[in-house]
PDB file of N, CA and C in Angstrom:
ATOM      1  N   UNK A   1      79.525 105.286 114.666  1.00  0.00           N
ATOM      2  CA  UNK A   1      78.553 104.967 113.638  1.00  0.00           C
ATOM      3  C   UNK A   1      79.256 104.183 112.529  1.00  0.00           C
ATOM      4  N   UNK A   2      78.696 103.114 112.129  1.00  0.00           N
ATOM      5  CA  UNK A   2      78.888 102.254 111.068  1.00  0.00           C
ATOM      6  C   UNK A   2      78.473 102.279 109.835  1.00  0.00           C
ATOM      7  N   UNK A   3      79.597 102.714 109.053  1.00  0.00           N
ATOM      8  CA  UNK A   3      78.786 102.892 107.912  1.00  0.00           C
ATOM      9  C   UNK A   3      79.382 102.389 106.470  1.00  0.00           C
ATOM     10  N   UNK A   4      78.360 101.670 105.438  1.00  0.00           N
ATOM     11  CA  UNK A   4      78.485 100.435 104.573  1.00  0.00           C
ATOM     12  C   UNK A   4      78.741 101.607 103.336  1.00  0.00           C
ATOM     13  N   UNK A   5      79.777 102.005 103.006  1.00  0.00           N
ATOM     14  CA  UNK A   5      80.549 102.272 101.774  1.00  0.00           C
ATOM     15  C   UNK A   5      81.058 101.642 101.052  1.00  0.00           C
ATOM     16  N   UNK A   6      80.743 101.914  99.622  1.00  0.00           N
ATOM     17  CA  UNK A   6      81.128 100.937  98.547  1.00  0.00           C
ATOM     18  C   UNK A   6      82.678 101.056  98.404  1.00  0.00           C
ATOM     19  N   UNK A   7      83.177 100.033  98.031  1.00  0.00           N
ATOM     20  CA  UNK A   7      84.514  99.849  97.183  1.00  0.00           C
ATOM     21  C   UNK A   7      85.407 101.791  96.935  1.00  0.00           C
ATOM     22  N   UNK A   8      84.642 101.999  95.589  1.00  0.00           N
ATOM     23  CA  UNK A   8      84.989 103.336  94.973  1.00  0.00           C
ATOM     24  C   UNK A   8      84.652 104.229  95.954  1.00  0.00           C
ATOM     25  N   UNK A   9      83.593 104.098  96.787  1.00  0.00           N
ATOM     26  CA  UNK A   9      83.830 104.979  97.862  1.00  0.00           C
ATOM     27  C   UNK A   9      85.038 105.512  98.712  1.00  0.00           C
ATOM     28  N   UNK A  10      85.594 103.939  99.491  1.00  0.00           N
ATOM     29  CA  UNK A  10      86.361 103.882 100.303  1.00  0.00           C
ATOM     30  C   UNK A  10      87.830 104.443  99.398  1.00  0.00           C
ATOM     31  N   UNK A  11      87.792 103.987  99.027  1.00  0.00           N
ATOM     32  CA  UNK A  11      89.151 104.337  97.790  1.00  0.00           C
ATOM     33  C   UNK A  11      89.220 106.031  97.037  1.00  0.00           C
ATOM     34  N   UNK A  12      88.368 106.428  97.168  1.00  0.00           N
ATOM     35  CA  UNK A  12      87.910 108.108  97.213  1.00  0.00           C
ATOM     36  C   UNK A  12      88.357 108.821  98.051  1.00  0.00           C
ATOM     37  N   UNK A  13      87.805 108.398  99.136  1.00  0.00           N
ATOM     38  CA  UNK A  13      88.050 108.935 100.534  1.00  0.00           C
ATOM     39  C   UNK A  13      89.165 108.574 101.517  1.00  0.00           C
ATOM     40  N   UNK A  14      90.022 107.313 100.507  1.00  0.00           N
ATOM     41  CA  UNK A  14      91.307 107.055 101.671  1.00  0.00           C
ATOM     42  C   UNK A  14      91.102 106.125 102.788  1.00  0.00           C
ATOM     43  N   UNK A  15      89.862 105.479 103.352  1.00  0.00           N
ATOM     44  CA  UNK A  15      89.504 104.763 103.904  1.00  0.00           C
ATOM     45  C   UNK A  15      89.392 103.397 104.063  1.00  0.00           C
ATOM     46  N   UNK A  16      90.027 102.491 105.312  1.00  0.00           N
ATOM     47  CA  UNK A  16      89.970 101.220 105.365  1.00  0.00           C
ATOM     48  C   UNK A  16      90.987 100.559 104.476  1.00  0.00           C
ATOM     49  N   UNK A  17      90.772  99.969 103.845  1.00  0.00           N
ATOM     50  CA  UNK A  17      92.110  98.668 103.027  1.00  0.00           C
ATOM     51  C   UNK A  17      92.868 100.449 102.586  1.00  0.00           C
ATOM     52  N   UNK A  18      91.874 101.516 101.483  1.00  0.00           N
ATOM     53  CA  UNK A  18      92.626 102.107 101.072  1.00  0.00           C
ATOM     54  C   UNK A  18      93.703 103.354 101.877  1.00  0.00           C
ATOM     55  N   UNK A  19      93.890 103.056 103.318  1.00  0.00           N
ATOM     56  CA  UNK A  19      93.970 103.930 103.895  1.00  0.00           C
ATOM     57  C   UNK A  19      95.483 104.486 103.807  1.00  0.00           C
ATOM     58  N   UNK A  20      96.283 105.633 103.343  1.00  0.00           N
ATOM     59  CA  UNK A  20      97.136 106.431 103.239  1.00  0.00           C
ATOM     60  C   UNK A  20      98.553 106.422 104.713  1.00  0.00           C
ATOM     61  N   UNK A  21      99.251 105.898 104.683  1.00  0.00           N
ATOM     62  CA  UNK A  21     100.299 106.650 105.449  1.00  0.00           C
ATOM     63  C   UNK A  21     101.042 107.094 105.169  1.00  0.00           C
ATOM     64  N   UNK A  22     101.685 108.557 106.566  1.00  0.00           N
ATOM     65  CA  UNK A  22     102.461 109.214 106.494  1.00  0.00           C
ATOM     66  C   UNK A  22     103.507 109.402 107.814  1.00  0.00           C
ATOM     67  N   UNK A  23     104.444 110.311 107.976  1.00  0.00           N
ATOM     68  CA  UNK A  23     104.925 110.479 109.408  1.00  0.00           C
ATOM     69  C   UNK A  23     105.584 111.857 109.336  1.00  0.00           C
ATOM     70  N   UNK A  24     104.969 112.313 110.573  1.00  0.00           N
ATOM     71  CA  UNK A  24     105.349 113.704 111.311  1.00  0.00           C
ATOM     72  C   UNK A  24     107.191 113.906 110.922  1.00  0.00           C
ATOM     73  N   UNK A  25     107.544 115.016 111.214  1.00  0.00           N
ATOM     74  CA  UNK A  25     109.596 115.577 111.460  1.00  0.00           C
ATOM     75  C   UNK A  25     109.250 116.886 112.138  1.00  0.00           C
ATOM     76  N   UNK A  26     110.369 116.940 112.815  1.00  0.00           N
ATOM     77  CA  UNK A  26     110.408 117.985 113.674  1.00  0.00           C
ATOM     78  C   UNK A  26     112.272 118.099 113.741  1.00  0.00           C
ATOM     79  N   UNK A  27     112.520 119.415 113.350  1.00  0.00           N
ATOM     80  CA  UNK A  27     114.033 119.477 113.239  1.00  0.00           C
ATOM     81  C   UNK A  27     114.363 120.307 114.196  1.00  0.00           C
ATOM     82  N   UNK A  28     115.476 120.451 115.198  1.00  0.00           N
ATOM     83  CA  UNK A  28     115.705 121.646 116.013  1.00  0.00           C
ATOM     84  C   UNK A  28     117.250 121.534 115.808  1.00  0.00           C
ATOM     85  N   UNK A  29     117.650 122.767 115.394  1.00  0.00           N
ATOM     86  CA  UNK A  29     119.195 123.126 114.716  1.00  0.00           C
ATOM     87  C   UNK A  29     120.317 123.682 115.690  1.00  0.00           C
ATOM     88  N   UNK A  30     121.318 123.689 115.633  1.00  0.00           N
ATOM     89  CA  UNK A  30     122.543 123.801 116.608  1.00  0.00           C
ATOM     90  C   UNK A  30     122.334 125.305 116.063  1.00  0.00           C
ATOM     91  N   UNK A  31     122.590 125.963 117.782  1.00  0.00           N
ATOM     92  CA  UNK A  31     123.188 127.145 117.874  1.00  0.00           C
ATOM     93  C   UNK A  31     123.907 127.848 116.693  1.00  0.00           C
ATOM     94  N   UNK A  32     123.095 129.064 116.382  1.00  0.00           N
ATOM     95  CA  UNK A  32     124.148 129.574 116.119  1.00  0.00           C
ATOM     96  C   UNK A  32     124.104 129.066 113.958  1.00  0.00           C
ATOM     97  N   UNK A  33     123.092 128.283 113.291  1.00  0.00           N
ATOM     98  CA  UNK A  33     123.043 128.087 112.479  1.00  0.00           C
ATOM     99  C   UNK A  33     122.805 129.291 111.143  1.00  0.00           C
ATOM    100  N   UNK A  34     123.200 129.781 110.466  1.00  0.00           N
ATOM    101  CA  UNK A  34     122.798 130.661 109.968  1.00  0.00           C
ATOM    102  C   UNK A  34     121.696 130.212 108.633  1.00  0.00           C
ATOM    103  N   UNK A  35     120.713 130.929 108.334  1.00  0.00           N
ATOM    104  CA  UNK A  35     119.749 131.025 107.468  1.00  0.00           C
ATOM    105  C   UNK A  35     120.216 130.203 106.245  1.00  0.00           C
ATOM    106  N   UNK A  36     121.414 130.511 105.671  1.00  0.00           N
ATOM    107  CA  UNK A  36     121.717 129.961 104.572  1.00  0.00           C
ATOM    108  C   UNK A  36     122.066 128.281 104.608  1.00  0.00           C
ATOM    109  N   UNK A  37     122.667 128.065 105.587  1.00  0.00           N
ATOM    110  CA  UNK A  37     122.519 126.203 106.391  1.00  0.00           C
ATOM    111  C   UNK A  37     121.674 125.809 105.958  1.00  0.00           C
ATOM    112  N   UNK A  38     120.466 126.219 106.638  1.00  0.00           N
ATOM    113  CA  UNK A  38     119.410 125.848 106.724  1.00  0.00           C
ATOM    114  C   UNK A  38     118.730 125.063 105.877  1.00  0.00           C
ATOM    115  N   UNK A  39     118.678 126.497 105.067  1.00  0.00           N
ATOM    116  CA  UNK A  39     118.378 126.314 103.293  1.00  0.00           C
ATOM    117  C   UNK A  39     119.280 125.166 103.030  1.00  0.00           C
ATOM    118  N   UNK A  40     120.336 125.285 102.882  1.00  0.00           N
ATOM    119  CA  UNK A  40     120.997 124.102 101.871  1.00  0.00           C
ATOM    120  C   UNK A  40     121.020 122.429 102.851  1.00  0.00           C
ATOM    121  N   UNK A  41     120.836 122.566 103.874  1.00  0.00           N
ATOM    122  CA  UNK A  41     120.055 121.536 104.620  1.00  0.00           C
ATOM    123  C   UNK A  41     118.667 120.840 103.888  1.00  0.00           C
ATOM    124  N   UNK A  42     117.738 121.405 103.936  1.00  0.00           N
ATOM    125  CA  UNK A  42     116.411 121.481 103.616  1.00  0.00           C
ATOM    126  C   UNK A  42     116.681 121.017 101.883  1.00  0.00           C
ATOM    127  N   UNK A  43     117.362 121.526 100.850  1.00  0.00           N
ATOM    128  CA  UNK A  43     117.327 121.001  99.661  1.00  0.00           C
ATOM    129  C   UNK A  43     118.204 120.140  99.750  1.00  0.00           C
ATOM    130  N   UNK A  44     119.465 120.064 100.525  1.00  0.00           N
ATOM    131  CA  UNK A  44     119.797 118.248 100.898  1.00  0.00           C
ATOM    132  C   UNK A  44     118.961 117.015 101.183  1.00  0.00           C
ATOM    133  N   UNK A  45     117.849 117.696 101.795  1.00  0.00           N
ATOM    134  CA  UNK A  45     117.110 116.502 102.721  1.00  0.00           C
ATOM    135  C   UNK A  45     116.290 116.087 101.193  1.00  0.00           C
ATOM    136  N   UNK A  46     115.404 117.048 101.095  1.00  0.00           N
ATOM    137  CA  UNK A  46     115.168 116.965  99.648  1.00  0.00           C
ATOM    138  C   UNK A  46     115.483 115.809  98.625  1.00  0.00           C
ATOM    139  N   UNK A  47     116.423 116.194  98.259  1.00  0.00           N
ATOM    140  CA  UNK A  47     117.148 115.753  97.378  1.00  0.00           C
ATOM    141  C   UNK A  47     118.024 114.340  97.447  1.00  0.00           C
ATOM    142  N   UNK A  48     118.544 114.096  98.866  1.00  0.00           N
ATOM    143  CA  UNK A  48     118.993 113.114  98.901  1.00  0.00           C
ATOM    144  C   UNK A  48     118.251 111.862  99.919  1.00  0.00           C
ATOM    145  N   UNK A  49     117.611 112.747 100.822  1.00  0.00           N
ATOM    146  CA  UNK A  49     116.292 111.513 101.348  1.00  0.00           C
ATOM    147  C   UNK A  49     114.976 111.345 101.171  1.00  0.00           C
ATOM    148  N   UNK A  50     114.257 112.202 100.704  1.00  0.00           N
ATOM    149  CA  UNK A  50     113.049 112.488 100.028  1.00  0.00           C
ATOM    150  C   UNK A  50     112.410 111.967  98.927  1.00  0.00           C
ATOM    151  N   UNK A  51     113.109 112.992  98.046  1.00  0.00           N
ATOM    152  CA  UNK A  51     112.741 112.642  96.553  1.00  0.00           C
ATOM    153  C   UNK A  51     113.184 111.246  95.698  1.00  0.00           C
ATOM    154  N   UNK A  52     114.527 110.787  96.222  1.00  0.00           N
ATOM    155  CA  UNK A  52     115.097 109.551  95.819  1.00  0.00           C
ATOM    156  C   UNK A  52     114.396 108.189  95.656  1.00  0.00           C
ATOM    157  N   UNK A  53     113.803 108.431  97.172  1.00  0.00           N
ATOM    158  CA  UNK A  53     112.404 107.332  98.148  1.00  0.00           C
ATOM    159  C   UNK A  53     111.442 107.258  97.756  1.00  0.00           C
ATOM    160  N   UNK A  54     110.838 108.304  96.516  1.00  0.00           N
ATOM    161  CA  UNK A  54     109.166 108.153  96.085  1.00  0.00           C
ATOM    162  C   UNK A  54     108.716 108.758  97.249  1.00  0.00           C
ATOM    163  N   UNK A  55     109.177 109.960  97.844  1.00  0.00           N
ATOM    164  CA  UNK A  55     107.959 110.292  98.787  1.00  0.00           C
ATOM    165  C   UNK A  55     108.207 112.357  98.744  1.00  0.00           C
ATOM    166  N   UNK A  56     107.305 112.942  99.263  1.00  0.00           N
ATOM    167  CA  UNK A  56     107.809 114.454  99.664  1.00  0.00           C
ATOM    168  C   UNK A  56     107.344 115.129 100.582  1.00  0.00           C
ATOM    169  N   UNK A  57     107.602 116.080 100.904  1.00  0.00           N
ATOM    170  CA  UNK A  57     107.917 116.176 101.921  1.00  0.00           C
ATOM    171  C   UNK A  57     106.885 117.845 101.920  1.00  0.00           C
ATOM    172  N   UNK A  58     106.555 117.886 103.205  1.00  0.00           N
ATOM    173  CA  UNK A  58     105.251 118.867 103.104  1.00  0.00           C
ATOM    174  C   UNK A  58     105.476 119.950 104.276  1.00  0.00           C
ATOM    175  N   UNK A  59     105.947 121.359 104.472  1.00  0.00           N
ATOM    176  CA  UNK A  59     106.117 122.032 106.205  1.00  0.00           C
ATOM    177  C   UNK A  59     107.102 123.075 105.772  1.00  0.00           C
ATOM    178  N   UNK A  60     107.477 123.175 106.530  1.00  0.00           N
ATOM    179  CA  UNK A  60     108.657 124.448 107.008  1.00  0.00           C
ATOM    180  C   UNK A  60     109.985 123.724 107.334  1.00  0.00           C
ATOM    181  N   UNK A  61     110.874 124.453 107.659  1.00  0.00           N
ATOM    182  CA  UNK A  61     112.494 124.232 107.997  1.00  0.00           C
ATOM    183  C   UNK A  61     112.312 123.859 109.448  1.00  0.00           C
ATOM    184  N   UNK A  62     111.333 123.303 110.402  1.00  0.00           N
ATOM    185  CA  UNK A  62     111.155 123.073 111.321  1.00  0.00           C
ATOM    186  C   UNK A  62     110.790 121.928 111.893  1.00  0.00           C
ATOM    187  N   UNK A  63     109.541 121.834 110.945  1.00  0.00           N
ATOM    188  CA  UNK A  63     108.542 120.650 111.179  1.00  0.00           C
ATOM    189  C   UNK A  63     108.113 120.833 109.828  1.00  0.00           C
ATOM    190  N   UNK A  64     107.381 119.125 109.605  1.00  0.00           N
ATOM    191  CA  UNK A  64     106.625 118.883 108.473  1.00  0.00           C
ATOM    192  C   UNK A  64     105.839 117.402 108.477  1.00  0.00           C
ATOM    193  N   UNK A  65     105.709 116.867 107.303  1.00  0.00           N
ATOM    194  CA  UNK A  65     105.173 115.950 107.002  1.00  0.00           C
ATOM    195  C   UNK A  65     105.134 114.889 106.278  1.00  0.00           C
ATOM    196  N   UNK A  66     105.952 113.931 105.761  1.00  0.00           N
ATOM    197  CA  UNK A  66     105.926 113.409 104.958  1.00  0.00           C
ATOM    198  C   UNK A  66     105.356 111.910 104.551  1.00  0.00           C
ATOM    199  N   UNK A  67     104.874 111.939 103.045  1.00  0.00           N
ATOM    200  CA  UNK A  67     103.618 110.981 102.720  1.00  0.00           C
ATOM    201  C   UNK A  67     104.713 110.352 101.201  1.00  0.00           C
ATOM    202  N   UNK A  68     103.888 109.487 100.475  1.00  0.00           N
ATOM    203  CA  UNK A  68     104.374 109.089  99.270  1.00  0.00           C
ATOM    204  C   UNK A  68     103.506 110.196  97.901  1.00  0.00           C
ATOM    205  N   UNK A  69     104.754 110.105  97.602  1.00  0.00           N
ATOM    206  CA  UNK A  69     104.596 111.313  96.236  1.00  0.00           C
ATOM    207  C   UNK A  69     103.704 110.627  95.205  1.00  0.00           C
ATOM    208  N   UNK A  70     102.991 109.556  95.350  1.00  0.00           N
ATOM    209  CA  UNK A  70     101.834 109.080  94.584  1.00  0.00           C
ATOM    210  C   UNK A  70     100.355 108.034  95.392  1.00  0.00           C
ATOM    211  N   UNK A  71      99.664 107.886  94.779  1.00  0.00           N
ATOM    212  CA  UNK A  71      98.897 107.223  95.657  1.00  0.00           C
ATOM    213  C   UNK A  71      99.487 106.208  96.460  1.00  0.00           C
ATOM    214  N   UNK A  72      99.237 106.065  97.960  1.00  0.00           N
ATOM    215  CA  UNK A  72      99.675 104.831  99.182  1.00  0.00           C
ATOM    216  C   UNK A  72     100.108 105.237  99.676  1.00  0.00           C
ATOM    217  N   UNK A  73     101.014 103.952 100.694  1.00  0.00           N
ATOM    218  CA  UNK A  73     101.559 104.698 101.998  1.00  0.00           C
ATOM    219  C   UNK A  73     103.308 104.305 102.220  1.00  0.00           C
ATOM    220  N   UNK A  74     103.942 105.444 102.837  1.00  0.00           N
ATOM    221  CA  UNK A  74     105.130 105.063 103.723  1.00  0.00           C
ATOM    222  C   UNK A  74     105.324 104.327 103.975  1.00  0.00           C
ATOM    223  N   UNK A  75     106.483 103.327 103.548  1.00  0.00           N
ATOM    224  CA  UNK A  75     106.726 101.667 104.420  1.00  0.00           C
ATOM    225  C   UNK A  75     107.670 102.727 105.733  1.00  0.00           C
ATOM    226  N   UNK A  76     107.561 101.248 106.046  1.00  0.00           N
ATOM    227  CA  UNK A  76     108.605 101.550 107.897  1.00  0.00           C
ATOM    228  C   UNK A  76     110.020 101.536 107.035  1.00  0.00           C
ATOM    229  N   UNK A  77     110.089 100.805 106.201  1.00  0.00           N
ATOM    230  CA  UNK A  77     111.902 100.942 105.423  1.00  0.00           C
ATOM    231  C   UNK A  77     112.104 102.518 105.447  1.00  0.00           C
ATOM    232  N   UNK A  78     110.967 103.243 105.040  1.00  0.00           N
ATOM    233  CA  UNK A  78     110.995 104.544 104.466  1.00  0.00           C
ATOM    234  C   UNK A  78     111.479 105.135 105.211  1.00  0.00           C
ATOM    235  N   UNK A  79     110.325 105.030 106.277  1.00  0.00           N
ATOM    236  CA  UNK A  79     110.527 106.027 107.528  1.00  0.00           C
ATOM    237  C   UNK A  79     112.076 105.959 107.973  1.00  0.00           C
ATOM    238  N   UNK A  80     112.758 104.490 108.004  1.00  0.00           N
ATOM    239  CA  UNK A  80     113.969 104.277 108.758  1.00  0.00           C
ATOM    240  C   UNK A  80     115.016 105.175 107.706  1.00  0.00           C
ATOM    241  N   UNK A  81     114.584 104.905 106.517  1.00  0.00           N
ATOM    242  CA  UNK A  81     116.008 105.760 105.610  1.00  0.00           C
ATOM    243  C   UNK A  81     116.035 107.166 106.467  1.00  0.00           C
ATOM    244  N   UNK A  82     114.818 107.838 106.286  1.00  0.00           N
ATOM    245  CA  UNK A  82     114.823 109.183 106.723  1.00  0.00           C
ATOM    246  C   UNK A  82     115.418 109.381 108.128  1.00  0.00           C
ATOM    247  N   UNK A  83     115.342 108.381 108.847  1.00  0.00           N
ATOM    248  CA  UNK A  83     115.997 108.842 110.505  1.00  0.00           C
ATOM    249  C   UNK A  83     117.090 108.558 110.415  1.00  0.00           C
ATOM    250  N   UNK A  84     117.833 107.532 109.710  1.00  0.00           N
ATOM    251  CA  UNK A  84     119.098 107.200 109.099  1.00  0.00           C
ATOM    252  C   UNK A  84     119.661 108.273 108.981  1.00  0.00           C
ATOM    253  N   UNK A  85     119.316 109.258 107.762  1.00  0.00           N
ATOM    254  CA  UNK A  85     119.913 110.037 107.019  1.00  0.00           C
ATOM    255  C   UNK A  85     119.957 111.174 107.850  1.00  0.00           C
ATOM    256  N   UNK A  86     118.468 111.568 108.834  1.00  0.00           N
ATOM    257  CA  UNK A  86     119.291 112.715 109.446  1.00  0.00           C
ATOM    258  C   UNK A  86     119.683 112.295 110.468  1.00  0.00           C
ATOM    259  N   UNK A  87     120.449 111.214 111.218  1.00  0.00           N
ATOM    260  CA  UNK A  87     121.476 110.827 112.268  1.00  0.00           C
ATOM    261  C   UNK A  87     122.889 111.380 111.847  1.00  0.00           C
ATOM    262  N   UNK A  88     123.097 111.560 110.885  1.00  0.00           N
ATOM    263  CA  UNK A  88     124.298 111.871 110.074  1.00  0.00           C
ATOM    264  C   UNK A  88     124.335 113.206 109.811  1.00  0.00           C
ATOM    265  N   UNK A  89     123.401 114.560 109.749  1.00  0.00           N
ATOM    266  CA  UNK A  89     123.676 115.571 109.117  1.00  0.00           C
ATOM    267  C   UNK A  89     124.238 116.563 110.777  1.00  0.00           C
ATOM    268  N   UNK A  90     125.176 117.225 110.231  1.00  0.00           N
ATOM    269  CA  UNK A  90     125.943 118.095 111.030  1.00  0.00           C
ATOM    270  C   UNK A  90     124.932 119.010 111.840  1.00  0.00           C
ATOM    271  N   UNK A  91     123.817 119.676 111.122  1.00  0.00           N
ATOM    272  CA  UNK A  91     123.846 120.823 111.478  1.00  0.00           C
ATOM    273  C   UNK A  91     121.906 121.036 112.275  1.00  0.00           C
ATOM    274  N   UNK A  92     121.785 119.374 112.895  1.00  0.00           N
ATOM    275  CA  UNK A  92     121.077 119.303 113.858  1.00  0.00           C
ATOM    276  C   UNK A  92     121.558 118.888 115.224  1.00  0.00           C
ATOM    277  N   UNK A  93     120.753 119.416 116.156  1.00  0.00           N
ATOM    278  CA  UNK A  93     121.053 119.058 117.320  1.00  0.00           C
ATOM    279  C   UNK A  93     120.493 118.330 117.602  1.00  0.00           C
ATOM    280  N   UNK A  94     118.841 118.515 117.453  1.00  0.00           N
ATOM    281  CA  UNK A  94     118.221 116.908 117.381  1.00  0.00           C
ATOM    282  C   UNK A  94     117.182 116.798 116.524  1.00  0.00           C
ATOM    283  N   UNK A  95     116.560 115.673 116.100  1.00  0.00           N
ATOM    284  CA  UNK A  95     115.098 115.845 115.286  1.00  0.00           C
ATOM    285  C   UNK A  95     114.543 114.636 115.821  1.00  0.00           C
ATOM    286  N   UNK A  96     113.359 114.504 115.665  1.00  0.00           N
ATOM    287  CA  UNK A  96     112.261 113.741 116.026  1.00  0.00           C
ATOM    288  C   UNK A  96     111.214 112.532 114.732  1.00  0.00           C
ATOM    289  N   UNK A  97     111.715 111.917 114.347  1.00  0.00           N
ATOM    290  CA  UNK A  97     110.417 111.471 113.783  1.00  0.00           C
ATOM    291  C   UNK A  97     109.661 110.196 114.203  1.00  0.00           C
ATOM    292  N   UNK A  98     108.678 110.656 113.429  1.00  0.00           N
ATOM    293  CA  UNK A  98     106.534 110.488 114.092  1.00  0.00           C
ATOM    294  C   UNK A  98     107.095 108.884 114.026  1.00  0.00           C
ATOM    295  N   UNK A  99     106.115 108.352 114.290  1.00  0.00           N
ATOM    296  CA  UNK A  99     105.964 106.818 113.930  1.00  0.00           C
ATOM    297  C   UNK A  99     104.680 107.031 112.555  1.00  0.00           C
ATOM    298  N   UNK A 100     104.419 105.401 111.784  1.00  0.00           N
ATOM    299  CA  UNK A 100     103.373 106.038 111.230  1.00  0.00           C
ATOM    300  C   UNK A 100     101.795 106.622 111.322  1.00  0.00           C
ATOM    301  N   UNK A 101     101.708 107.156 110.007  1.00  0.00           N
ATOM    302  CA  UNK A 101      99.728 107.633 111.137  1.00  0.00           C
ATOM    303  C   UNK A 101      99.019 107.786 109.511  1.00  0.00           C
ATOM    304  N   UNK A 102      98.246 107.967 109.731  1.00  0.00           N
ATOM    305  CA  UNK A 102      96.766 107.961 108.678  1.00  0.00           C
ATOM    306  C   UNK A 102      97.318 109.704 107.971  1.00  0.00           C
ATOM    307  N   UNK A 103      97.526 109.588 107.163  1.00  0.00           N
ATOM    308  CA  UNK A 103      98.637 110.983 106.385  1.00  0.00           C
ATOM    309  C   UNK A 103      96.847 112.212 105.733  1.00  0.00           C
ATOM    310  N   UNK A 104      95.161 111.189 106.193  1.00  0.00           N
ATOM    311  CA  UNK A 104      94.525 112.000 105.808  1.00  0.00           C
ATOM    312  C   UNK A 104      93.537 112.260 107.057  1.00  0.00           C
ATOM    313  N   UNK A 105      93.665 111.187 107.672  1.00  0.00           N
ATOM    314  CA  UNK A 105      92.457 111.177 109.202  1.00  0.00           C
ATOM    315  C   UNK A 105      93.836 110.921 110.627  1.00  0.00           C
ATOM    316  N   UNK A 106      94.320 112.316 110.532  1.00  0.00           N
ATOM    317  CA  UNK A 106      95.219 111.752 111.768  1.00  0.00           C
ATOM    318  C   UNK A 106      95.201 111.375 113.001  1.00  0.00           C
ATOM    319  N   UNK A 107      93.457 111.341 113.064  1.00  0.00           N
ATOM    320  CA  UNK A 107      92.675 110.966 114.388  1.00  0.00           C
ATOM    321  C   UNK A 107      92.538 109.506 114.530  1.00  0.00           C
ATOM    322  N   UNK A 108      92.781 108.896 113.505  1.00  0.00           N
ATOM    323  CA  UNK A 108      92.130 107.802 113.059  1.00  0.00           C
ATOM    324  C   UNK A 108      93.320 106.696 113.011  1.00  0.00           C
ATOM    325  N   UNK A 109      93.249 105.225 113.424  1.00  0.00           N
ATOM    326  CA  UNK A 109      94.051 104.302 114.149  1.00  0.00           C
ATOM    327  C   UNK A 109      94.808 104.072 112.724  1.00  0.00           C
ATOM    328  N   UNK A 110      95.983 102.954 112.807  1.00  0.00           N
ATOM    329  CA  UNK A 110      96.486 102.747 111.424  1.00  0.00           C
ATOM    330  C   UNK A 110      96.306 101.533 111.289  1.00  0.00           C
ATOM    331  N   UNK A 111      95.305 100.917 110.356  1.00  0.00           N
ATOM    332  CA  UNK A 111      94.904  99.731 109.911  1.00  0.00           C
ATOM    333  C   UNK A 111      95.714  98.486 109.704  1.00  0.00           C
ATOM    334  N   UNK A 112      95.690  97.130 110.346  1.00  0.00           N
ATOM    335  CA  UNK A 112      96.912  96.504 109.815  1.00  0.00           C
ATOM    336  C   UNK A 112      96.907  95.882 108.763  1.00  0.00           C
ATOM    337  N   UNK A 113      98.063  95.788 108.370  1.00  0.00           N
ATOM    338  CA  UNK A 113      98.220  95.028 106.756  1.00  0.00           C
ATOM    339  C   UNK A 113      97.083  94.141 106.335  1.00  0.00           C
ATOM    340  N   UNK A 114      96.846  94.457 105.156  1.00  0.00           N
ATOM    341  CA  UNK A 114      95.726  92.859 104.699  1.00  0.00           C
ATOM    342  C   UNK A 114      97.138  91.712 104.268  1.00  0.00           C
ATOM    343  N   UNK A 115      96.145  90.828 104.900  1.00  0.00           N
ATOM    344  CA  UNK A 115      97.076  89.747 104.301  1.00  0.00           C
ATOM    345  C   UNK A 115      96.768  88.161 104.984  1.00  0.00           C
TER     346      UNK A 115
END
């Protein structure tokens, strides 16, 4: 169904030109990690790939989500710092991240650039 929403609409709701991205993480940790790692993992990531970037980060010590910490979306630069940064940390065995996706309709395709 097609449907003719105004401007302030679309921009309300995240939709079309205004549409939001984000991308999935999924962390799985080496043997044998103890609780406290973890933790100081997690406020590393934080702190040194996260928050630095304009973006934060949304989940558990497992999996999560991350979007931009103000209105818009994730560039692909973004996404790459973050896989960057955890290629380097010790105390994964492996992690996964999403490509991008619609951070409010994750059903929903990802619009290409206007331009």
């Amino acid at each position: 169904m097609v449907t003719n929403r105004s401007r302030r609409l679309r921009k309300k709701l995240c939709v079309d030109e205004f549409q939001e991205l984000g991308f999935e993480l999924s962390f799985q940790y080496k043997d044998g990690q103890p609780p406290e790692a973890i933790d100081a993992f997690m406020q590393r990531f934080a702190a040194d790939a996260v928050e630095p970037n304009d973006m934060v980060y949304g989940g558990c010590d497992e999996y999560g989500f991350i979007c931009l910490a103000h209105r818009g979306s994730v560039s692909e630069e973004q996404r790459a710092i973050v896989e960057a940064w955890l290629r380097q940390q010790p105390e994964l065995a492996s992690f996964t991240v999403g490509q991008l996706m619609d951070a409010w309709y994750p059903d929903q395709p990802v619009n290409a650039p206007a331009g």
